[in-house]
Protein backbone atom coordinates (compact mmCIF):
# COMPACT_ATOMS: atom_id res chain seq x y z
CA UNK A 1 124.32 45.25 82.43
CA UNK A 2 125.94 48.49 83.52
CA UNK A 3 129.03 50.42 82.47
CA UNK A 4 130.98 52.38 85.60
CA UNK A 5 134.03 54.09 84.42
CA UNK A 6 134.62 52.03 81.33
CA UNK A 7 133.83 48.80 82.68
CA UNK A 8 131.04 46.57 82.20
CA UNK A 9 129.49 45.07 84.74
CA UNK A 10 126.77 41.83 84.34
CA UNK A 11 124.09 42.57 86.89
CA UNK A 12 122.10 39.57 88.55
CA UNK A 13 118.25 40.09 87.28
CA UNK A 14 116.63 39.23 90.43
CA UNK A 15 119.22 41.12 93.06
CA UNK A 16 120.14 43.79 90.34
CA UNK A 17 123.73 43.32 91.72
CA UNK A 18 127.01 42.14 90.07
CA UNK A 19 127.32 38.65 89.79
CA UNK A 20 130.44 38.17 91.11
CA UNK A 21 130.35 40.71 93.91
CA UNK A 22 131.19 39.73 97.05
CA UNK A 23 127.93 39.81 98.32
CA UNK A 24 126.34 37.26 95.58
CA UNK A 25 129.19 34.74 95.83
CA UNK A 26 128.62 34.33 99.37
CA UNK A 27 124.67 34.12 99.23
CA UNK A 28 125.75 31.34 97.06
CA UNK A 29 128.20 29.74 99.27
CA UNK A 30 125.74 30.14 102.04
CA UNK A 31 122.66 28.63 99.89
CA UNK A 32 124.97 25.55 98.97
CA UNK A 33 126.36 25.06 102.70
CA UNK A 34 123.10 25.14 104.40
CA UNK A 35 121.84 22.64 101.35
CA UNK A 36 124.49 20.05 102.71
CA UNK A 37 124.47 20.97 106.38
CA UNK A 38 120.69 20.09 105.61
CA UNK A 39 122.05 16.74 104.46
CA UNK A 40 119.44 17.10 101.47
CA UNK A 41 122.34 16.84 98.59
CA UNK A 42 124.59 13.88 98.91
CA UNK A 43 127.80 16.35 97.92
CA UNK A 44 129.10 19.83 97.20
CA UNK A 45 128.77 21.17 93.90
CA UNK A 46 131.80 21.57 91.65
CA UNK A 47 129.75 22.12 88.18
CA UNK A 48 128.87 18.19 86.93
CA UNK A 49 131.14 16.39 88.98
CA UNK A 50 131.43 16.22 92.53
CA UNK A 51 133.31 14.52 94.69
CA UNK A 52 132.31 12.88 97.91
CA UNK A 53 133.98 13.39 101.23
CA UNK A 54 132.20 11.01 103.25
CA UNK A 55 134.84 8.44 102.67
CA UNK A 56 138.01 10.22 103.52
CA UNK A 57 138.09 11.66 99.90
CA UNK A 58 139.29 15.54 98.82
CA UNK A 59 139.09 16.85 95.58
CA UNK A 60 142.63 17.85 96.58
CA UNK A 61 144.00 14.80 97.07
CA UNK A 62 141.91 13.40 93.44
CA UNK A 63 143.90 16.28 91.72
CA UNK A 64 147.01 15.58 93.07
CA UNK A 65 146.60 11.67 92.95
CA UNK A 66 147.68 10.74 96.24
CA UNK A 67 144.92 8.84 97.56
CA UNK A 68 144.56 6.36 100.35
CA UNK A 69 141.78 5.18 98.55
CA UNK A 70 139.76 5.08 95.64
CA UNK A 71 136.98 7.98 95.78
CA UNK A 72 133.61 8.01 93.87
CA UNK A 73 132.40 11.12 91.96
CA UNK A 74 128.58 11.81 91.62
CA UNK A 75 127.27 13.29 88.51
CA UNK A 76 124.75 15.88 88.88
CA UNK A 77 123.00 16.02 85.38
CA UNK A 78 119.83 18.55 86.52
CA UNK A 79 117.26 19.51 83.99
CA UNK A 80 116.58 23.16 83.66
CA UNK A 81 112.86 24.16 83.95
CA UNK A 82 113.04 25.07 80.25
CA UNK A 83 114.08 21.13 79.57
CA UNK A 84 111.55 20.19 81.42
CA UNK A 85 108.38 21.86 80.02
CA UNK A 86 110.08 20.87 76.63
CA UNK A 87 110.39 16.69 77.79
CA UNK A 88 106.48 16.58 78.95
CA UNK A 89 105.40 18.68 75.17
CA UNK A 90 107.62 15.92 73.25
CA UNK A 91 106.02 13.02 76.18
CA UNK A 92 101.97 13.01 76.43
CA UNK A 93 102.22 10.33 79.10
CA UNK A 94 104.98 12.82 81.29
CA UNK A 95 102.96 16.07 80.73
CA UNK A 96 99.52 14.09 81.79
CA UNK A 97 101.77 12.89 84.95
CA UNK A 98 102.54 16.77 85.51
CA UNK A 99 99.23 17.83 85.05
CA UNK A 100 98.17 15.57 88.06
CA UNK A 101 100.87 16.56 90.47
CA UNK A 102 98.86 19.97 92.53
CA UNK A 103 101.38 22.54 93.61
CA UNK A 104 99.70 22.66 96.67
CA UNK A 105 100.30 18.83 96.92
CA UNK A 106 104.27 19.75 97.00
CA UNK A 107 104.81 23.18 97.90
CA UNK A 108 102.87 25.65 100.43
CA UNK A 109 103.47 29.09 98.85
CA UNK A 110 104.81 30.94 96.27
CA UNK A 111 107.92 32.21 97.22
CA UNK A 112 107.29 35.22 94.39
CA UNK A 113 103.78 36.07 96.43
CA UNK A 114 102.38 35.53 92.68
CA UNK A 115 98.77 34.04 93.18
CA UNK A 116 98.96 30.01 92.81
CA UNK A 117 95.87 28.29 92.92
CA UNK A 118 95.03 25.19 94.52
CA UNK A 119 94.31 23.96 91.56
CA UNK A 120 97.61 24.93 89.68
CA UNK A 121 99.31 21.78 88.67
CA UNK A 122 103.60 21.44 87.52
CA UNK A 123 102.60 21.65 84.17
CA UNK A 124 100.69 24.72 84.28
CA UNK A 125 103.19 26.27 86.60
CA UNK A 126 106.55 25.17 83.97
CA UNK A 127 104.43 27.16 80.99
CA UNK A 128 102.96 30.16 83.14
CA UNK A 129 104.68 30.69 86.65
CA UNK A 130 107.46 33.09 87.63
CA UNK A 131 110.96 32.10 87.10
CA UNK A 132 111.31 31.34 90.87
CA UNK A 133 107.98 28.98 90.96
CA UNK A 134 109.56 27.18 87.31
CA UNK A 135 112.85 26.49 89.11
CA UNK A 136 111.33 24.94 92.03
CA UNK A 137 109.12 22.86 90.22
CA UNK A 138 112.55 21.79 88.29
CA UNK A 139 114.57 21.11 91.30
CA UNK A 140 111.33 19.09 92.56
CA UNK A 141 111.65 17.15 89.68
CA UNK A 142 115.64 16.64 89.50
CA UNK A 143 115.21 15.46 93.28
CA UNK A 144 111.78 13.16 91.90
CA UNK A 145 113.53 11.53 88.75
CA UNK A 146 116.68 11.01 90.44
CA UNK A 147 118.90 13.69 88.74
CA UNK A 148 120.01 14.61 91.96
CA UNK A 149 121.19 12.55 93.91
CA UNK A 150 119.29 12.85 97.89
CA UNK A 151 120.63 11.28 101.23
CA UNK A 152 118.93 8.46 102.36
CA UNK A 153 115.57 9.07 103.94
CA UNK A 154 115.64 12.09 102.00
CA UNK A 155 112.07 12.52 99.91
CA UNK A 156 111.86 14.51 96.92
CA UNK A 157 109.00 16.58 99.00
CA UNK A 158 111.78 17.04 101.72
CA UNK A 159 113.69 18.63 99.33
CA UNK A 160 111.20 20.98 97.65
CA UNK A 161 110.49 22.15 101.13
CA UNK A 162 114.26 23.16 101.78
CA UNK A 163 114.06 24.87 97.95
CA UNK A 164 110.42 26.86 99.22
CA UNK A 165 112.32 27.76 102.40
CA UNK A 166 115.53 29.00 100.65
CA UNK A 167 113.87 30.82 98.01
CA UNK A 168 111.87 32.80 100.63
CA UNK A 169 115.29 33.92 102.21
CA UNK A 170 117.25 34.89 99.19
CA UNK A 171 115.47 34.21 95.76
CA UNK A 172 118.64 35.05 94.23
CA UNK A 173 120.70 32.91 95.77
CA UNK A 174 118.51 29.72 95.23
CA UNK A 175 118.25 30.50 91.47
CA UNK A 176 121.80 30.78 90.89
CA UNK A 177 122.57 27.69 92.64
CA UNK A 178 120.06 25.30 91.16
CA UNK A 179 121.36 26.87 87.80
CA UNK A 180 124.69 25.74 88.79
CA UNK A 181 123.33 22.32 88.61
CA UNK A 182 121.83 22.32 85.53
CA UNK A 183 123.32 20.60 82.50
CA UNK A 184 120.35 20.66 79.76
C-alpha cells in the first residue's frame, strides 16, 4: 500500500503496481484472452459463473432475457493452493498421490528461477515453493480434478504448460487471474 496526495493506493505484490491501473487490468485481459484463444478454458471468466458463447449465447442477452435459446452456465469452483495443501493434510491417501506426482513429470521450470529439484514432488512444492510454483501446481490440479472445466482433447498437462508459459511472460498477470478463479 501507498498513500499519494491523500489517497491510498493497494499495490500488486509481485508488479509493485496499483491493482487497478491500467496497465494490470489489461495484463489481465490479455492473460485471460490468450487462455481462450488457446482454447484451454471452455469460457471467459465472470467470477463463478460463466457463460458460454459457443451456442449463440451472450451474457447480454441472459441479463436482459431475450434469448433465442436456452444457454448453459459453467461453474468454475477452483481450489486455491492454500485449499489444496490443506485437502491432502486432512486426506493421507491425496497427499501420498501428491507426493508421487514429480514436478518435473508436469512442469519444465520454475517460472520464479527458484531451484526445483527433480525430485521435488506437488506436495513438497504446495508446503515450500514460491507463490508462483504453489499456484501452478493449483491450477494443475483444478485442470486434473476437473474444477475447471478444459476443451476437449485438452489434458491437464496441456494446461500446466500454457500456466508455465504465461507465468514466464507476466507472473503477475497469471496470479491474478487464476485467483480470479478461485472459490475456496
Amino acid at each position: 500500500m501507498s498513500v499519494t496526495n491523500g489517497v491510498l493506493k493497494i499495490m500488486n505484490v509481485v508488479d509493485n503496481k496499483p491493482e487497478n491501473s491500467k496497465e494490470a487490468v489489461s495484463n489481465r485481459r490479455k492473460f485471460l484472452v490468450k487462455g481462450s484463444a488457446a482454447a484451454l478454458i471452455v469460457s471467459l471468466p465472470a467470477k463463478s459463473t460463466w457463460a458460454t458463447t459457443a451456442n449463440g449465447c451472450t451474457v447480454s442477452g441472459n441479463l436482459s432475457g431475450n434469448l433465442s435459446q436456452a444457454c448453459e452456465t459453467t461453474s468454475i469452483s477452483g481450489l486455491a493452493p492454500a485449499s489444496w495443501k490443506s485437502t491432502a493434510r486432512n486426506n493421507r491417501g491425496f497427499k501420498d498421490e501428491l507426493k508421487a506426482i514429480k514436478w518435473n513429470s508436469i512442469f519444465s521450470y520454475s517460472p520464479t528461477g527458484s531451484e526445483v529439484g527433480s525430485g521435488s514432488n506437488l506436495w513438497k512444492i504446495l508446503a515450500k515453493g514460491s507463490d508462483v510454483d504453489k499456484n501452478l501446481v493449483a491450477g494443475y490440479l483444478n485442470a486434473l480434478y476437473g474444477k475447471y472445466p478444459l476443451s476437449s482433447g485438452v489434458t491437464p498437462a496441456m494446461y500446466a504448460t500454457m500456466l508455465e508459459d504465461e507465468a514466464m511472460k507476466n507472473q503477475g498477470a497469471l496470479l491474478d487471474a487464476l485467483s480470479q478463479t478461485y472459490t475456496q
